[in-house]
C-alpha atoms as a PDB file:
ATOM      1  CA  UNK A   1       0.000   0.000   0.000  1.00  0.00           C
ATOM      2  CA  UNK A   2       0.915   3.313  -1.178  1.00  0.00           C
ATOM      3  CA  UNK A   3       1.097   6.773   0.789  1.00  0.00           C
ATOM      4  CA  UNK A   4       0.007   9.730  -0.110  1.00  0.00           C
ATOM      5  CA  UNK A   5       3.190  11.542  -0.032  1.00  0.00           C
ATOM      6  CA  UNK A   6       5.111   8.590  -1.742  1.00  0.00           C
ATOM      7  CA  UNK A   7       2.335   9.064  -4.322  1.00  0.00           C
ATOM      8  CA  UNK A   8       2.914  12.591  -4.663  1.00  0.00           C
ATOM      9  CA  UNK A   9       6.666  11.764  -4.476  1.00  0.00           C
ATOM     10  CA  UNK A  10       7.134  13.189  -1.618  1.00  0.00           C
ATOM     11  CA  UNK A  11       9.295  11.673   1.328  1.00  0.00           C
ATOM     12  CA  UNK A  12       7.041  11.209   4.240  1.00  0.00           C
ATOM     13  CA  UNK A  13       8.401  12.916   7.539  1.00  0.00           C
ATOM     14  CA  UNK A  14       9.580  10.649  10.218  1.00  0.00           C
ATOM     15  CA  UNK A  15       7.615  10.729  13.420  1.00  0.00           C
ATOM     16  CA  UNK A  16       9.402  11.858  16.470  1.00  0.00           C
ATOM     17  CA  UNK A  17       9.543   9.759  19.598  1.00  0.00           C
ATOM     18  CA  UNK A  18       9.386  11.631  22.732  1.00  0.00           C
ATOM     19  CA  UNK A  19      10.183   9.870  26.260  1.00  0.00           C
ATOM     20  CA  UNK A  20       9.642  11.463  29.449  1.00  0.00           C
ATOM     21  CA  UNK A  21       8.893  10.192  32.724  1.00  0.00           C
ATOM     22  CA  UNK A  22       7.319  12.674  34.222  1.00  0.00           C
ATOM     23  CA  UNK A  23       3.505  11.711  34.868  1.00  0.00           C
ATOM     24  CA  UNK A  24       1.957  14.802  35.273  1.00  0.00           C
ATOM     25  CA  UNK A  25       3.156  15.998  31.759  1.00  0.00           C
ATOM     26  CA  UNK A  26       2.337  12.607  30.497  1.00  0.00           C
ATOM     27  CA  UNK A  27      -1.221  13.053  31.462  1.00  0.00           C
ATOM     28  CA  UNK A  28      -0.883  16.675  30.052  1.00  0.00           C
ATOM     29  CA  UNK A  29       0.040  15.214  26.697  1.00  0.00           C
ATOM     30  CA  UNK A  30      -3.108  12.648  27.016  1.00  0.00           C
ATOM     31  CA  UNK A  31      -5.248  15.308  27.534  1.00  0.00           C
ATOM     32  CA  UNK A  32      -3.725  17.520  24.239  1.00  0.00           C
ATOM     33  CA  UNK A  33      -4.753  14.016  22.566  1.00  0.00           C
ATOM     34  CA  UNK A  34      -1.048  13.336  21.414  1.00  0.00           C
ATOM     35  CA  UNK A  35      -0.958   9.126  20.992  1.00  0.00           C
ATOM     36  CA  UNK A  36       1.076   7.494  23.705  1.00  0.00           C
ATOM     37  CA  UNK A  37       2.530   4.960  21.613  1.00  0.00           C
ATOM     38  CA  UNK A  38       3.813   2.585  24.133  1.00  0.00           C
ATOM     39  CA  UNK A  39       5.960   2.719  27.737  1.00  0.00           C
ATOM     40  CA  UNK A  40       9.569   1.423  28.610  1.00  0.00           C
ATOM     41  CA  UNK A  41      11.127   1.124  31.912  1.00  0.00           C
ATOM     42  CA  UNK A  42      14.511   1.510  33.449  1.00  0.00           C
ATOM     43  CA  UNK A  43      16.342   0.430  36.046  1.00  0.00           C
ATOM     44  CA  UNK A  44      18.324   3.083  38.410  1.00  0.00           C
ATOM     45  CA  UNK A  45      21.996   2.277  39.447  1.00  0.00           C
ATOM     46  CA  UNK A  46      19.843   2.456  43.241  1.00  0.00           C
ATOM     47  CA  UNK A  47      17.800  -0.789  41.922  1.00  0.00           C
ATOM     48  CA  UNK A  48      14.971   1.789  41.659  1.00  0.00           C
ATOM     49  CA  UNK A  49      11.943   1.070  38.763  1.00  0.00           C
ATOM     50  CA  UNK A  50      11.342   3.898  36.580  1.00  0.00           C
ATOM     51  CA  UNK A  51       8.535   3.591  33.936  1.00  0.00           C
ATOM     52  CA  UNK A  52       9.230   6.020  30.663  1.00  0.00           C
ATOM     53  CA  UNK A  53       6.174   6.926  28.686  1.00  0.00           C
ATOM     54  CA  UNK A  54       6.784   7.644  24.884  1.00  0.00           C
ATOM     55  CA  UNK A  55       4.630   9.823  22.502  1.00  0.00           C
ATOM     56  CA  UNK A  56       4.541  10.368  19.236  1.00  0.00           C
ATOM     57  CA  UNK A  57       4.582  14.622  18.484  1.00  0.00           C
ATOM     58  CA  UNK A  58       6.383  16.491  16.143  1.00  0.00           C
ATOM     59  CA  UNK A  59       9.024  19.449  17.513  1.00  0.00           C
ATOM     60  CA  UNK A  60       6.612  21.937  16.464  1.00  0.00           C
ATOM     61  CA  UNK A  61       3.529  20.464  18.886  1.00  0.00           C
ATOM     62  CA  UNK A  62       6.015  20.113  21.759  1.00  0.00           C
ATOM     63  CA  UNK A  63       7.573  22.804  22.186  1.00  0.00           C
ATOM     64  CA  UNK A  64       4.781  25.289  22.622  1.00  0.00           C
ATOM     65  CA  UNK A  65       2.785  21.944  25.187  1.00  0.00           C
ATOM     66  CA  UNK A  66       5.919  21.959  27.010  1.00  0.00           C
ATOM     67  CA  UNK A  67       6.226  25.823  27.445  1.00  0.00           C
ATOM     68  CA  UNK A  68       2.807  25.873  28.336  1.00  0.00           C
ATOM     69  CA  UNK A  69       3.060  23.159  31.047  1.00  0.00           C
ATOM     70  CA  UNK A  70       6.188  24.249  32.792  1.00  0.00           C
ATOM     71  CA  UNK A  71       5.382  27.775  32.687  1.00  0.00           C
ATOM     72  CA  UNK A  72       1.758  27.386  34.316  1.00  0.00           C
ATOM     73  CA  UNK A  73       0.156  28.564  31.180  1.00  0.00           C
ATOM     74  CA  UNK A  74      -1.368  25.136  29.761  1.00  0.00           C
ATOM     75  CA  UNK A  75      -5.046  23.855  30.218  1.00  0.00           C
ATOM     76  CA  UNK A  76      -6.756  21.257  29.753  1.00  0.00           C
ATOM     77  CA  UNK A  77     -10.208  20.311  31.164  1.00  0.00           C
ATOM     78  CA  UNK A  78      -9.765  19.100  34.615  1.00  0.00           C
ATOM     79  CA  UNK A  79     -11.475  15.608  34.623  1.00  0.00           C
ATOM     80  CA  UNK A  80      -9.649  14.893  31.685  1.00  0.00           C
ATOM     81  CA  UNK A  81      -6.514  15.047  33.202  1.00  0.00           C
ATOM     82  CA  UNK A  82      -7.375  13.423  36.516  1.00  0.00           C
ATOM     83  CA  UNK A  83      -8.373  10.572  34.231  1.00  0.00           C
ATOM     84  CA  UNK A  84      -5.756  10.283  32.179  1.00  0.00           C
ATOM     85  CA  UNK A  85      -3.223  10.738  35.681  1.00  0.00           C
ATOM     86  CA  UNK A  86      -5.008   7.966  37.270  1.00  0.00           C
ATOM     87  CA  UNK A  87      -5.306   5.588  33.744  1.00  0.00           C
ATOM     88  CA  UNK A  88      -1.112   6.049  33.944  1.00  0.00           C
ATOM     89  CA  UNK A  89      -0.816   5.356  37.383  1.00  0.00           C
ATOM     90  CA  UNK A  90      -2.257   2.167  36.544  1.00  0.00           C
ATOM     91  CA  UNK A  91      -0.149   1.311  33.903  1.00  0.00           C
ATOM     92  CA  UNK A  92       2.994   2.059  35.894  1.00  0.00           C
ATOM     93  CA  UNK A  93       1.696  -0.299  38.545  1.00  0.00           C
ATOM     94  CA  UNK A  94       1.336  -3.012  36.362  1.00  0.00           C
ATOM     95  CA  UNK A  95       4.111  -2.559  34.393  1.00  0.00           C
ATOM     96  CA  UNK A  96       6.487  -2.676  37.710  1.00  0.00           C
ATOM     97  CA  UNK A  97       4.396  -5.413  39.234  1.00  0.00           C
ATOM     98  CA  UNK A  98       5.204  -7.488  35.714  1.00  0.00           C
ATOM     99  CA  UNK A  99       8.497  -6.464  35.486  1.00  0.00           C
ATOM    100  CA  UNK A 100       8.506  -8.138  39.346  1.00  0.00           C
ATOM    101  CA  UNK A 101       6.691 -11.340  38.740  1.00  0.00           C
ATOM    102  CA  UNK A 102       8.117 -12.078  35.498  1.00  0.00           C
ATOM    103  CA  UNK A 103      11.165 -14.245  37.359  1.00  0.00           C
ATOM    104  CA  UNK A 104       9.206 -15.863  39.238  1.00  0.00           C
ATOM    105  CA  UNK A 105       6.740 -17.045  36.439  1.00  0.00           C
ATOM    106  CA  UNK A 106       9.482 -18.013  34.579  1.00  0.00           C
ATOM    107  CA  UNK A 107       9.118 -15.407  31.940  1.00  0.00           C
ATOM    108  CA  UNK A 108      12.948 -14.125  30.290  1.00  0.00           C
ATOM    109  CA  UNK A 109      12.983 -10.416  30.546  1.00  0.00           C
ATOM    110  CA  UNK A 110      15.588  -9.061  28.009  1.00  0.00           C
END
């Protein structure tokens, strides 16, 4: 199947990948409706768990949501937010409590 810029002959521009692991501007970015494509997660040098969310948004959306955010100028509709915060909460908990029971279900992490 064909694109519509390969049709046109046109190169399609590559989608950006952005990672952060902050959840309150993850829940910001649900709320903008920018696709959170999938999560990763890290381990600290302290043993700690981190869970990394990853969106896909091109420079020009991100810089002006990320402005915004940090400098207290970004909204969003408040439920939407608190639902999206609590929807990634979730996730993080069962992506650490996986990433915990996976040796002892006999599942290979690599």
């Amino acid at each position: 199947m064909t694109t519509a810029a390969e049709t046109l002959g046109k190169p399609e521009p590559k989608k950006k990948l952005y990672r952060t692991s902050d959840i309150y501007f993850a829940s910001y970015l649900c709320s903008l409706d920018f696709p959170m494509v999938t999560t990763e997660n890290e381990k600290a040098p302290n043993g700690s768990r981190k869970v990394i969310f990853v969106f896909e948004i091109k420079d020009e959306h991100l810089r002006p949501a990320k402005t915004q955010f940090f400098g207290g100028t970004g909204t969003v509709k408040a439920r939407k937010f608190v639902d999206n915060l609590r929807s990634l909460k979730s996730m993080c908990f069962a992506v650490i409590a996986w990433i915990l029971l996976a040796p002892v279900s006999g599942v290979i992490i690599r």
